[in-house]
Protein backbone atom coordinates (compact mmCIF):
# COMPACT_ATOMS: atom_id res chain seq x y z
CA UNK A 1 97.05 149.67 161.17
CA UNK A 2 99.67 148.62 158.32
CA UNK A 3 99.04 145.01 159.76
CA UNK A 4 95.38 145.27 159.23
CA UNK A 5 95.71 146.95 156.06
CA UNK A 6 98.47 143.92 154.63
CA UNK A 7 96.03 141.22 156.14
CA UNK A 8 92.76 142.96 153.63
CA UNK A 9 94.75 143.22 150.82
CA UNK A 10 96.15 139.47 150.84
CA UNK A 11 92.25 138.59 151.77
CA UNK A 12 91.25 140.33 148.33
CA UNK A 13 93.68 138.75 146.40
CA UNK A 14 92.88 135.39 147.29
CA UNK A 15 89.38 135.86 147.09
CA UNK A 16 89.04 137.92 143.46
CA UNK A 17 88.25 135.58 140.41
CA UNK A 18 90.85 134.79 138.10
CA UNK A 19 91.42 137.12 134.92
CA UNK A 20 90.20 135.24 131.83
CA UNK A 21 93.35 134.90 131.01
CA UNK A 22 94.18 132.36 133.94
CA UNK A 23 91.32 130.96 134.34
CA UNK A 24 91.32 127.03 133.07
CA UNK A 25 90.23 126.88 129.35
CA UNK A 26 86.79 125.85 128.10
CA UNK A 27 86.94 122.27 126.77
CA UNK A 28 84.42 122.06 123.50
CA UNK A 29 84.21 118.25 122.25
CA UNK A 30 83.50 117.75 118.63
CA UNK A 31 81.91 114.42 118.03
CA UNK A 32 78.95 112.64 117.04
CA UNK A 33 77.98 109.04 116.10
CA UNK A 34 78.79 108.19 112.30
CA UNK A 35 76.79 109.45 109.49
CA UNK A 36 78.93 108.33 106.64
CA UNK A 37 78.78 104.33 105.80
CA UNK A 38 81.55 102.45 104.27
CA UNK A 39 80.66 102.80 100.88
CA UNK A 40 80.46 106.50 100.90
CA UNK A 41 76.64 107.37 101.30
CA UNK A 42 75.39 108.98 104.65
CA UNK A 43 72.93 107.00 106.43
CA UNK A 44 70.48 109.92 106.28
CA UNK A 45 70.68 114.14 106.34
CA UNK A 46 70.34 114.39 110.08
CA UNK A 47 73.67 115.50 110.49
CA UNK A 48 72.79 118.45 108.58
CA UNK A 49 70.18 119.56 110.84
CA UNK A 50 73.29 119.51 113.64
CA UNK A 51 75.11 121.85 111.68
CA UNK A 52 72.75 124.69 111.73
CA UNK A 53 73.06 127.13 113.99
CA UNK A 54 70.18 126.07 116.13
CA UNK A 55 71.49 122.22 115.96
CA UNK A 56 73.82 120.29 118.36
CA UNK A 57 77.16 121.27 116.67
CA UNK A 58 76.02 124.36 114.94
CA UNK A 59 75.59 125.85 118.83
CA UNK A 60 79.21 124.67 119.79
CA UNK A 61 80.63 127.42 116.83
CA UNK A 62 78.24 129.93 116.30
CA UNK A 63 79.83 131.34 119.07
CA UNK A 64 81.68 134.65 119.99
CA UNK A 65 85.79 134.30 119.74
CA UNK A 66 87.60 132.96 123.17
CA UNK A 67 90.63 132.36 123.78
CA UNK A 68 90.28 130.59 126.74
CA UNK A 69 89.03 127.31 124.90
CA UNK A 70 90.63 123.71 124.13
CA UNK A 71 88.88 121.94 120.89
CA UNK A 72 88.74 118.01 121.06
CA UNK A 73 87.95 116.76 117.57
CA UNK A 74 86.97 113.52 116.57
CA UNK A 75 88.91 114.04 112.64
CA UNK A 76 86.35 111.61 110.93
CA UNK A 77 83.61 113.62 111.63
CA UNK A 78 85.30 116.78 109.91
CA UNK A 79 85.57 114.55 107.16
CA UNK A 80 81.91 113.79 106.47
CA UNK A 81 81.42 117.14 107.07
CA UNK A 82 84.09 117.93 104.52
CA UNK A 83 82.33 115.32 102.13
CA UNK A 84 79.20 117.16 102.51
CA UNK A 85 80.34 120.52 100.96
CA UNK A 86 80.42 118.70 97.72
CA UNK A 87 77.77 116.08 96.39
CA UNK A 88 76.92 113.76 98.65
CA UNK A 89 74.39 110.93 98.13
CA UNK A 90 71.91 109.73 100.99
CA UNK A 91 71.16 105.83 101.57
CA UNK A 92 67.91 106.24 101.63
CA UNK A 93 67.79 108.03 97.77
CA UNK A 94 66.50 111.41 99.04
CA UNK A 95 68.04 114.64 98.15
CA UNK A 96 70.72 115.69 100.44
CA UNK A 97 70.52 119.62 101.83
CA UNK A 98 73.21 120.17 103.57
CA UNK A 99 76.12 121.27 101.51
CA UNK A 100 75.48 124.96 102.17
CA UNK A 101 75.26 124.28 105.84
CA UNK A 102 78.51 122.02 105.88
CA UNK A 103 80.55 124.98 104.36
CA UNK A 104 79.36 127.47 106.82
CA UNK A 105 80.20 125.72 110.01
CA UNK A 106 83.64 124.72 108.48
CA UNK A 107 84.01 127.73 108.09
CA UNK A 108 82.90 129.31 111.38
CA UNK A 109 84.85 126.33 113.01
CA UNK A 110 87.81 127.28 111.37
CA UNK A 111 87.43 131.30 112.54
CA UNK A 112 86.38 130.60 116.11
CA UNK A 113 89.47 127.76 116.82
CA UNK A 114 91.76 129.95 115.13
CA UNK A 115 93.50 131.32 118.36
CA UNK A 116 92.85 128.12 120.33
CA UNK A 117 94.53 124.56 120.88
CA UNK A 118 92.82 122.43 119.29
CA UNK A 119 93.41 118.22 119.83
CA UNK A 120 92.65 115.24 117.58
CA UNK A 121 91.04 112.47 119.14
CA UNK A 122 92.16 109.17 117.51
CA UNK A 123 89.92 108.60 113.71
CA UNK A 124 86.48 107.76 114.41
CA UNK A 125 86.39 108.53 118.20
CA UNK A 126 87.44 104.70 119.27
CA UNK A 127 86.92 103.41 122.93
CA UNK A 128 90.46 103.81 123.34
CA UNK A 129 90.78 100.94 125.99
CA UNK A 130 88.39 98.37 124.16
CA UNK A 131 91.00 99.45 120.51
CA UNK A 132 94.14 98.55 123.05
CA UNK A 133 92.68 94.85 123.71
CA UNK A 134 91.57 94.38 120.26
CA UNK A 135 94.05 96.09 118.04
CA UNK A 136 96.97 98.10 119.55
CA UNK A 137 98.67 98.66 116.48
CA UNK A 138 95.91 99.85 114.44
CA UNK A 139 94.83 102.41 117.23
CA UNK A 140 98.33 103.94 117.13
CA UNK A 141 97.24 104.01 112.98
CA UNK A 142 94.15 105.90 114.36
CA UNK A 143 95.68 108.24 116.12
CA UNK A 144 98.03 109.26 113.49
CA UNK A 145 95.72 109.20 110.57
CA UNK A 146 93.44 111.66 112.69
CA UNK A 147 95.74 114.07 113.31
CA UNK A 148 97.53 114.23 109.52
CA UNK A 149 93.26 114.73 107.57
CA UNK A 150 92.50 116.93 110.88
CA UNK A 151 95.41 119.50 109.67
CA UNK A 152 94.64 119.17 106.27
CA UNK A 153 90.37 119.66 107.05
CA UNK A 154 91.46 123.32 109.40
CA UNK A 155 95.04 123.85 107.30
CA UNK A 156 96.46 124.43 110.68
CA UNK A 157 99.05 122.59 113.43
CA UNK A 158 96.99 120.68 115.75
CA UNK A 159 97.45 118.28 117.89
CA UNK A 160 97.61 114.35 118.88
CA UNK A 161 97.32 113.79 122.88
CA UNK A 162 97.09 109.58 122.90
CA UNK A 163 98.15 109.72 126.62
CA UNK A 164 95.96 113.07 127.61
CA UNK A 165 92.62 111.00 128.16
CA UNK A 166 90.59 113.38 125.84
CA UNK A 167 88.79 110.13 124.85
CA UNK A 168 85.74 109.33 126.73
CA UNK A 169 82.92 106.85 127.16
CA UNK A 170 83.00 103.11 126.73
CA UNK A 171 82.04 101.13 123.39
CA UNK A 172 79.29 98.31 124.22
CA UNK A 173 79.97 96.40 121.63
CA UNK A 174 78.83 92.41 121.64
CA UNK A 175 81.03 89.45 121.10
CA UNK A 176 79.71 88.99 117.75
CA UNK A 177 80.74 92.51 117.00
CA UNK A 178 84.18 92.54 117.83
CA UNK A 179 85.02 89.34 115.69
CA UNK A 180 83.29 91.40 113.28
CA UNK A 181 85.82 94.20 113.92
CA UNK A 182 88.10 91.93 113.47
CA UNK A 183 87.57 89.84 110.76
CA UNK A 184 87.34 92.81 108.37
CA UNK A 185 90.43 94.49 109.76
CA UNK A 186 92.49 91.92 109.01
CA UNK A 187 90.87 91.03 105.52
CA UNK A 188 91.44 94.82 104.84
CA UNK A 189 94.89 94.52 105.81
CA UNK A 190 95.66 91.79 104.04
CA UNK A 191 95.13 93.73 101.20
CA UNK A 192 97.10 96.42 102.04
CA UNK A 193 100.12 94.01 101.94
CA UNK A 194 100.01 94.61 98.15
CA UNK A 195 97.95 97.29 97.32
CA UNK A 196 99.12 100.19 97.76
CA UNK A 197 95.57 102.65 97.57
CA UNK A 198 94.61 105.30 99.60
CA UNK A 199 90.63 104.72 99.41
CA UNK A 200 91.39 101.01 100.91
CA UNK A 201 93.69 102.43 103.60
CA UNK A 202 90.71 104.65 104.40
CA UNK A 203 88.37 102.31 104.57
CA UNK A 204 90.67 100.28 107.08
CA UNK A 205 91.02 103.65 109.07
CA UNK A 206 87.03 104.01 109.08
CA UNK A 207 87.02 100.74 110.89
CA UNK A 208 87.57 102.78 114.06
CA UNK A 209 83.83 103.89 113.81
CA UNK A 210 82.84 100.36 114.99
CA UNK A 211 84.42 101.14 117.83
CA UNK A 212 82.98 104.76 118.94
CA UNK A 213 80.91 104.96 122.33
CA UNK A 214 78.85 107.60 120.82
CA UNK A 215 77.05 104.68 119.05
CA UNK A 216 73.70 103.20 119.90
CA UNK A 217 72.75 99.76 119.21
CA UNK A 218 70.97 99.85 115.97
CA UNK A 219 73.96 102.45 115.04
CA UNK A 220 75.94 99.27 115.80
CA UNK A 221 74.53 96.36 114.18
CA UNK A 222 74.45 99.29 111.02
CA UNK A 223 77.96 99.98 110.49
CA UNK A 224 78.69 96.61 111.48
CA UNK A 225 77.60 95.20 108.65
CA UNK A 226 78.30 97.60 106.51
CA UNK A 227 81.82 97.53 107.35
CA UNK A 228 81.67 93.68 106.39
CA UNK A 229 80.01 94.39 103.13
CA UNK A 230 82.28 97.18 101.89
CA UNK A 231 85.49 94.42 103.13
CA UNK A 232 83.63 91.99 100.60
CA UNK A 233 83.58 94.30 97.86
CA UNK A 234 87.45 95.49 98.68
CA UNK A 235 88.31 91.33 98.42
CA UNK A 236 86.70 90.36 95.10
CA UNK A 237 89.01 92.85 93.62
CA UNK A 238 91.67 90.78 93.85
CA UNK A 239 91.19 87.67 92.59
CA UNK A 240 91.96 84.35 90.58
CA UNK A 241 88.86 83.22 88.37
CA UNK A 242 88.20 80.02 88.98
CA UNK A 243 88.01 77.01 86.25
CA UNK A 244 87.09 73.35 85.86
CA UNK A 245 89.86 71.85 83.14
CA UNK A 246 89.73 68.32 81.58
CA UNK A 247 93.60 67.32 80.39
CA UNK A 248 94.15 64.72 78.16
CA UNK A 249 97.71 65.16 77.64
CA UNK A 250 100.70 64.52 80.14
CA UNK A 251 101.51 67.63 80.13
CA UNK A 252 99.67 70.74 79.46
CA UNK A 253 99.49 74.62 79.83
CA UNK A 254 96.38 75.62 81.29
CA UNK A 255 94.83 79.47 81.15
CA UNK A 256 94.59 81.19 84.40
CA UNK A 257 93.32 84.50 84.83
CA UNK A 258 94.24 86.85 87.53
CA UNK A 259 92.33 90.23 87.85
CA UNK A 260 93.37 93.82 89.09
CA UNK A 261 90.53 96.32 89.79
CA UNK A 262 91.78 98.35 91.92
CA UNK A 263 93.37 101.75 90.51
CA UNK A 264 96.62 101.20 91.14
CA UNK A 265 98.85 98.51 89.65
CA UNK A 266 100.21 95.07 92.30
CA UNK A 267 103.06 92.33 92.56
CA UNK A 268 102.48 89.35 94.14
CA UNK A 269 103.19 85.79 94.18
CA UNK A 270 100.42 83.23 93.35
CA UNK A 271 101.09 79.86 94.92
CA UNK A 272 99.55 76.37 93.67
CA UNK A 273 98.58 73.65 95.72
CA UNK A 274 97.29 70.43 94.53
CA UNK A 275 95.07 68.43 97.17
CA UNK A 276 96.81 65.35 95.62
CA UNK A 277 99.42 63.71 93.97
CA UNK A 278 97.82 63.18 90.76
CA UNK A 279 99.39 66.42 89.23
CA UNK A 280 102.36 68.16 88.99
CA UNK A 281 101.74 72.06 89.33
CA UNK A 282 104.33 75.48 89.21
CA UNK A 283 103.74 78.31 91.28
CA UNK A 284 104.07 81.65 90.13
CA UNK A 285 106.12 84.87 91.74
CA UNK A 286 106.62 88.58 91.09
CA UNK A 287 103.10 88.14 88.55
CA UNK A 288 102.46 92.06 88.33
CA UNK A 289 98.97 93.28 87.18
CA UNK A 290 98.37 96.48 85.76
CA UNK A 291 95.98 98.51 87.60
CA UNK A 292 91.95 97.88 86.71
CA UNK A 293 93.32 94.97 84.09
CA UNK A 294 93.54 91.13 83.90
CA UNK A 295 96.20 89.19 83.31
CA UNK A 296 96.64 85.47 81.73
CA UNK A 297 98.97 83.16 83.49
CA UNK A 298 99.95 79.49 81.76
CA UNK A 299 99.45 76.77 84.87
CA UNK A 300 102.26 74.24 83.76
CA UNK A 301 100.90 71.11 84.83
CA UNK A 302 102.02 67.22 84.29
CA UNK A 303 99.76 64.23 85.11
CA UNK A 304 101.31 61.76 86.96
CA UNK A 305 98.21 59.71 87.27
CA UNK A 306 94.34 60.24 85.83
CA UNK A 307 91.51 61.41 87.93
CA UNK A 308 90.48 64.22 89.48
CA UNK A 309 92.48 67.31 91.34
CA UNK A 310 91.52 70.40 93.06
CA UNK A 311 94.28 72.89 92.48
CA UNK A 312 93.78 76.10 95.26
CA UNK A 313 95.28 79.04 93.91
CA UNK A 314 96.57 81.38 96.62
CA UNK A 315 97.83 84.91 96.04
CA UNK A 316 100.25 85.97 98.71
CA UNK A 317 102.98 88.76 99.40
CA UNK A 318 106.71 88.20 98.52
CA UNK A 319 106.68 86.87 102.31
CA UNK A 320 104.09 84.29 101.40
CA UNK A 321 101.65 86.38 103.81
CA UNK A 322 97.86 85.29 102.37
CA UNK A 323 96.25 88.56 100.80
CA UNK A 324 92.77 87.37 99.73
CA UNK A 325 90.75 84.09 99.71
CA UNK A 326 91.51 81.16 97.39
CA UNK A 327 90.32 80.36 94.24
CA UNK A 328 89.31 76.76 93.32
CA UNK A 329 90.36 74.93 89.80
CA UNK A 330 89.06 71.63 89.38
CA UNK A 331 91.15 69.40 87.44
CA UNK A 332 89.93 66.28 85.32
CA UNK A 333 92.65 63.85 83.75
CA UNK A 334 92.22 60.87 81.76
CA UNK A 335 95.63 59.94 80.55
CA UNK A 336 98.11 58.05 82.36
CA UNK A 337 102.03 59.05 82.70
CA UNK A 338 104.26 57.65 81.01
CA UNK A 339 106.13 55.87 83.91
CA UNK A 340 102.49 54.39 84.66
CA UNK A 341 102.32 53.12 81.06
CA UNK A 342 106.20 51.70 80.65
CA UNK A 343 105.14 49.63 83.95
CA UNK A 344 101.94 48.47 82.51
CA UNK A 345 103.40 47.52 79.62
CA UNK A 346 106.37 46.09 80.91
CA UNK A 347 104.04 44.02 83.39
CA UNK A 348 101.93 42.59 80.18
CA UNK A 349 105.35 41.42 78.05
CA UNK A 350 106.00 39.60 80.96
CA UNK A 351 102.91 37.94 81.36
CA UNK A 352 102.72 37.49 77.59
CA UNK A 353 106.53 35.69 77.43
CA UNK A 354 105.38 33.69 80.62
CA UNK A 355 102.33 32.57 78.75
CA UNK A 356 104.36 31.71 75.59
CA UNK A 357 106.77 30.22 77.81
CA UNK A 358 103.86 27.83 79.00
CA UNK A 359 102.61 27.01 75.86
CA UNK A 360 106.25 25.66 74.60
CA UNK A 361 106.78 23.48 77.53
CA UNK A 362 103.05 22.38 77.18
CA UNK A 363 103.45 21.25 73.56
CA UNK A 364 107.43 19.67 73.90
CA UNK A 365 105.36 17.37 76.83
CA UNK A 366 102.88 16.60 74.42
CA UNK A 367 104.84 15.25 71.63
CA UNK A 368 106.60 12.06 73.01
CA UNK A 369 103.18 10.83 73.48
CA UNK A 370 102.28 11.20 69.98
CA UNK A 371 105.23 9.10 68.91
CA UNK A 372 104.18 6.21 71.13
């Protein structure tokens, strides 16, 4: 009887359901495509409709407290939500009505992840795999940079799980695309090599978006070039004007003007390359440029011979590392060095005492004739 008795009560164990307590967490993923565009205006109000209680998101919080639940956030999407409690301005000019709504679930996201883990996906959501073969480095910059604006959006510990596999779904993105990626990464970072600005680190950290599976195609070809737009704007901020300069002198001191508009002040070296040997041309090094100012350089140059030079004026690091695209100066001279002009000379006194030379032997042949 004790056997039988033993044999139920291990049966029951094994077959009751697990206490909430041990049974496996809920996992609740936060993400959605991009809203926000690299210049700071959403791409419509739809997100705000998600946010409601009714909408995609707004259903995911407006939820009794559990403490059997595991939050996967995608940190740039808290941060257009974040951007949305203030004024926010819509592409497409319309009045934006979601600021009231973008408190409230922050807030009710906040309250109902309050006892829970919670884990930061890497900024932007990135297919993590398709970031690995395009830029490692930057998708360890993701990861980091969405955990640190994750903490400060909840002002709570969570955390960053790059080996966990929270990430999900792959990025279809088309050749075209990725050198797109690409080619505005590394303008962006380029930049960064000098200037030292937290909106253009965040625009290189928004890059990630490009990369998100949750994208469609249109979503795609959007941000895309958006992304390359906003990396044009970033570039002409830091820049040489360029000039067209006639000399008529050997040497001369020519006005260059390099300009500053971002908010924060640089150093950098400028470097001068002449695509000939016409001119003689200094380079310039530790030029620092207030922030949102300009600043006049003096090009030393001497002609060596008269024509015409381009001059490329390239602003680099203190490594010599390019930071933005080249400026043109065209050059016109129309004197001739002074080496040039001691030859030329010297070459016509010697024609001139050769012809005088001439002349004398000429006229001492002459006269024994005249005498006979």
């Amino acid at each position: 009887m004790k056997k039988i008795t033993a044999a139920l009560l291990v049966a029951f164990i094994i077959g009751a359901p697990l206490s909430p307590a041990h049974a496996e967490p809920t996992i609740v993923r936060i993400v959605e495509p991009a809203h926000q565009n690299f210049i700071g205006e959403f791409r419509n109000d739809d997100l705000a409709q998600e946010l409601t209680p009714s909408g995609a998101l707004g259903q995911l919080v407006f939820v009794p407290i559990s403490k059997s639940k595991i939050w996967v956030i995608d940190p740039a999407l808290i941060d257009e939500i974040t951007t949305m409690t203030g004024e926010y301005k819509l592409a497409n000019g319309a009045d934006p009505i979601g600021s009231k709504i973008a408190i409230d679930w922050l807030g009710q996201l906040q309250k109902v992840s309050m006892n829970n883990e919670v884990i930061a996906l890497a900024y932007g959501n990135p297919d993590v795999e398709l970031a690995k073969t395009l830029a490692p480095s930057e998708l360890r910059l993701y990861y980091s940079a969405g955990k640190t604006r994750l903490q400060i959006a909840l002002g709570r510990i969570v955390r960053s799980d790059p080996a966990g596999g929270w990430s999900t779904g792959k990025a279809k993105l088309s050749g075209l695309l990725r050198k797109n990626y690409s080619d505005v990464r590394k303008a962006l970072t380029r930049l960064t090599y000098v200037v030292d600005d937290d909106a253009l680190l965040q625009t290189r950290i928004q890059l990630a978006k490009l990369l998100s599976p949750t994208l469609d195609s249109q979503g795609r070809e959007y941000f895309s070039n958006n992304a390359k737009f906003a990396a044009d704007l970033a570039v002409q901020k830091l820049r040489i004007n360029a000039g067209k300069y006639q000399v008529t002198t050997e040497s001369a001191k020519l006005p260059m003007t390099i300009i500053n508009e971002f908010p924060v002040a640089v150093t950098v070296d400028v470097a001068m390359i002449p695509s000939n040997s016409r001119v003689i041309v200094e380079s310039f090094t530790g030029v620092q440029v207030a922030a949102n100012s300009k600043k006049q350089l003096d090009l030393k140059l001497d002609v060596v011979a008269p024509g015409e030079t381009t001059i490329y004026a390239q602003i680099t690091d203190s490594k010599g590392n390019d930071v933005v695209p080249q400026s043109v100066l065209q050059i016109n001279s129309t004197v001739i060095d002074k080496r040039v002009t001691w030859f030329t000379t010297g070459a016509a006194i010697l024609l001139l005492l050769a012809a005088v030379t001439q002349s004398v032997r000429r006229v001492r042949k002459g006269r024994p004739n005249e005498i006979k």
